[in-house]
Protein backbone atom coordinates (compact mmCIF):
# COMPACT_ATOMS: atom_id res chain seq x y z
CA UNK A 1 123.61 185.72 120.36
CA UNK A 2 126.15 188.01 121.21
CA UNK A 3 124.52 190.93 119.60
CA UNK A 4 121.42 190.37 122.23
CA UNK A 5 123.76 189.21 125.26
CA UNK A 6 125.29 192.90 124.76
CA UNK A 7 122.44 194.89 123.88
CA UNK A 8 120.96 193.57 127.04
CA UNK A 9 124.12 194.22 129.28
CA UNK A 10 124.19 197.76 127.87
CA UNK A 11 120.71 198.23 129.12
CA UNK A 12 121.09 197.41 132.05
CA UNK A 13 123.82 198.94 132.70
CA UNK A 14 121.39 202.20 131.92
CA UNK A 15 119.04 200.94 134.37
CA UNK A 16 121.38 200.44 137.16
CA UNK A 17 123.04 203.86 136.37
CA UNK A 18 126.45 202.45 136.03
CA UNK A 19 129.24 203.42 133.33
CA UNK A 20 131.10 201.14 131.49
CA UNK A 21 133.84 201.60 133.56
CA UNK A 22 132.16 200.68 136.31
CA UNK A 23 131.22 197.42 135.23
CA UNK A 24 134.62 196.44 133.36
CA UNK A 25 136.10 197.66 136.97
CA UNK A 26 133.64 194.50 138.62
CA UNK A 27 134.98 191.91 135.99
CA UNK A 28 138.27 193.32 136.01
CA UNK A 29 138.15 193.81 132.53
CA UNK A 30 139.56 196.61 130.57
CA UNK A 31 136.48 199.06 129.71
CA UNK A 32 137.71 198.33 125.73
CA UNK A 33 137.01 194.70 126.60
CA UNK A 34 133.48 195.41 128.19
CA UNK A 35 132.56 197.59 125.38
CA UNK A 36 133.33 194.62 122.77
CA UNK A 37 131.44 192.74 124.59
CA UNK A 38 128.20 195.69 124.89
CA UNK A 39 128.97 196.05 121.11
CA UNK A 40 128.28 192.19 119.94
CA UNK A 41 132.11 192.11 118.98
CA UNK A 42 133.09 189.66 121.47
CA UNK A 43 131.83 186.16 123.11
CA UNK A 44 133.74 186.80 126.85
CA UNK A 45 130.83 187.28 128.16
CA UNK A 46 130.45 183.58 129.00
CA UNK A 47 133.20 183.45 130.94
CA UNK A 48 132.36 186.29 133.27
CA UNK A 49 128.05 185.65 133.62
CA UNK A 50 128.09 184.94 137.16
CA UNK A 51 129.71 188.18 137.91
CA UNK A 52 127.51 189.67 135.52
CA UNK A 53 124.98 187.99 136.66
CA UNK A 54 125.60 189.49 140.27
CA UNK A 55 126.23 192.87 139.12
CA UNK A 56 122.94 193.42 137.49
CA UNK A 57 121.31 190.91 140.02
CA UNK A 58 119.81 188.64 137.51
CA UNK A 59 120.18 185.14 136.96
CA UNK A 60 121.87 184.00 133.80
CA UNK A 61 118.60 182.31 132.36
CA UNK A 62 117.41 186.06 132.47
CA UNK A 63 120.82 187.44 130.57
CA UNK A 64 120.20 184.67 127.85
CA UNK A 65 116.50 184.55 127.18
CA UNK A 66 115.50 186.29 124.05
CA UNK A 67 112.58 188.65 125.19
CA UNK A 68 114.01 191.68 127.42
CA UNK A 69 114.55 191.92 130.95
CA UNK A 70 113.34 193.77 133.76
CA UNK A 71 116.14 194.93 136.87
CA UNK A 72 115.12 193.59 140.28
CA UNK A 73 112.06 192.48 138.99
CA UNK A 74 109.94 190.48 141.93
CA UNK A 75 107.26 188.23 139.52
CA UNK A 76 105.17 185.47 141.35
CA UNK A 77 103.28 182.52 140.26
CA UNK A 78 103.17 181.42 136.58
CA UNK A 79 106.89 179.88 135.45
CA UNK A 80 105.63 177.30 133.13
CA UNK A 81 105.90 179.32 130.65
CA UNK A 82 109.00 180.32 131.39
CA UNK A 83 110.63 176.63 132.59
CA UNK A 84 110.39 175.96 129.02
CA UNK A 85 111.78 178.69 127.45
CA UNK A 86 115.03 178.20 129.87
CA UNK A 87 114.66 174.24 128.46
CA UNK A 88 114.73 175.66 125.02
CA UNK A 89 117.38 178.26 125.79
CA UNK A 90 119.30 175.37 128.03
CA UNK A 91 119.44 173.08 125.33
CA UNK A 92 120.66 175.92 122.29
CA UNK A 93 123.38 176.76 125.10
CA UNK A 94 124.46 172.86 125.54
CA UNK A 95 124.47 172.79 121.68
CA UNK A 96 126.99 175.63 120.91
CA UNK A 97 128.98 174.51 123.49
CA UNK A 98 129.29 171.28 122.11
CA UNK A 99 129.94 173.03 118.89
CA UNK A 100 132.71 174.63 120.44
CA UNK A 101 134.29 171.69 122.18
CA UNK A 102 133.84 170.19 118.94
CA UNK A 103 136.04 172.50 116.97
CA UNK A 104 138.81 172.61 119.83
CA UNK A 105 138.98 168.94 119.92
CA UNK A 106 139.74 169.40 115.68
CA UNK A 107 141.72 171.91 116.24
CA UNK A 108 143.90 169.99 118.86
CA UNK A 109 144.03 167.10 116.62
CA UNK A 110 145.91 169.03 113.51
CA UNK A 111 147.87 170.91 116.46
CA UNK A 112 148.88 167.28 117.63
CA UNK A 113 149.13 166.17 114.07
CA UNK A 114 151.64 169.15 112.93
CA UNK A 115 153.68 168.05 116.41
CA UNK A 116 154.18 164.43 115.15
């Protein structure tokens, strides 16, 4: 997922015009950081997608959906099709973040464990 999050970031970002310090500037992120994150290499994307989000004035359905996206795109009529795709996507982004919680909760449990 992070391999499309970034390949999708770094096109828009060619859209829009902007460099990648630019962008890393709006996060206030270093521009290694935002290139990580363009590359695939790193996850923090997540915890800056509204700012993303507003940046490249999408929504964050739009950054995570797996077909590509257009910039400032005004589409009318017809989101059935899409409503369930976000479902889909909705659901695969609930389910990694329960993974996730999952393995901190383990992970605070030896932590708490090796404490004792």
């Amino acid at each position: 997922m992070n391999n499309i999050i970034g390949n999708k970031l770094k096109s828009l970002r060619k859209q829009k015009g902007f460099s990648q310090e630019q962008v890393s500037g709006y996060l206030h992120i270093s521009q290694s950081a935002y290139a990580r994150i363009e590359n695939g290499d790193s996850h923090s994307w997540s915890t800056h997608i509204d700012k993303i989000c507003e940046v490249f004035e999408i929504t964050p359905e739009e950054l995570v959906k797996q077909e590509n996206i257009v910039v400032n795109s005004n589409q009318t009529g017809g989101h059935s099709t899409n409503a369930i795709v976000v479902n889909q996507l909705s659901e695969r982004l609930i389910e990694q973040y329960e993974k996730r919680l999952k393995e901190k909760d383990e992970i605070i449990e030896q932590l708490m464990s090796k404490i004792k």
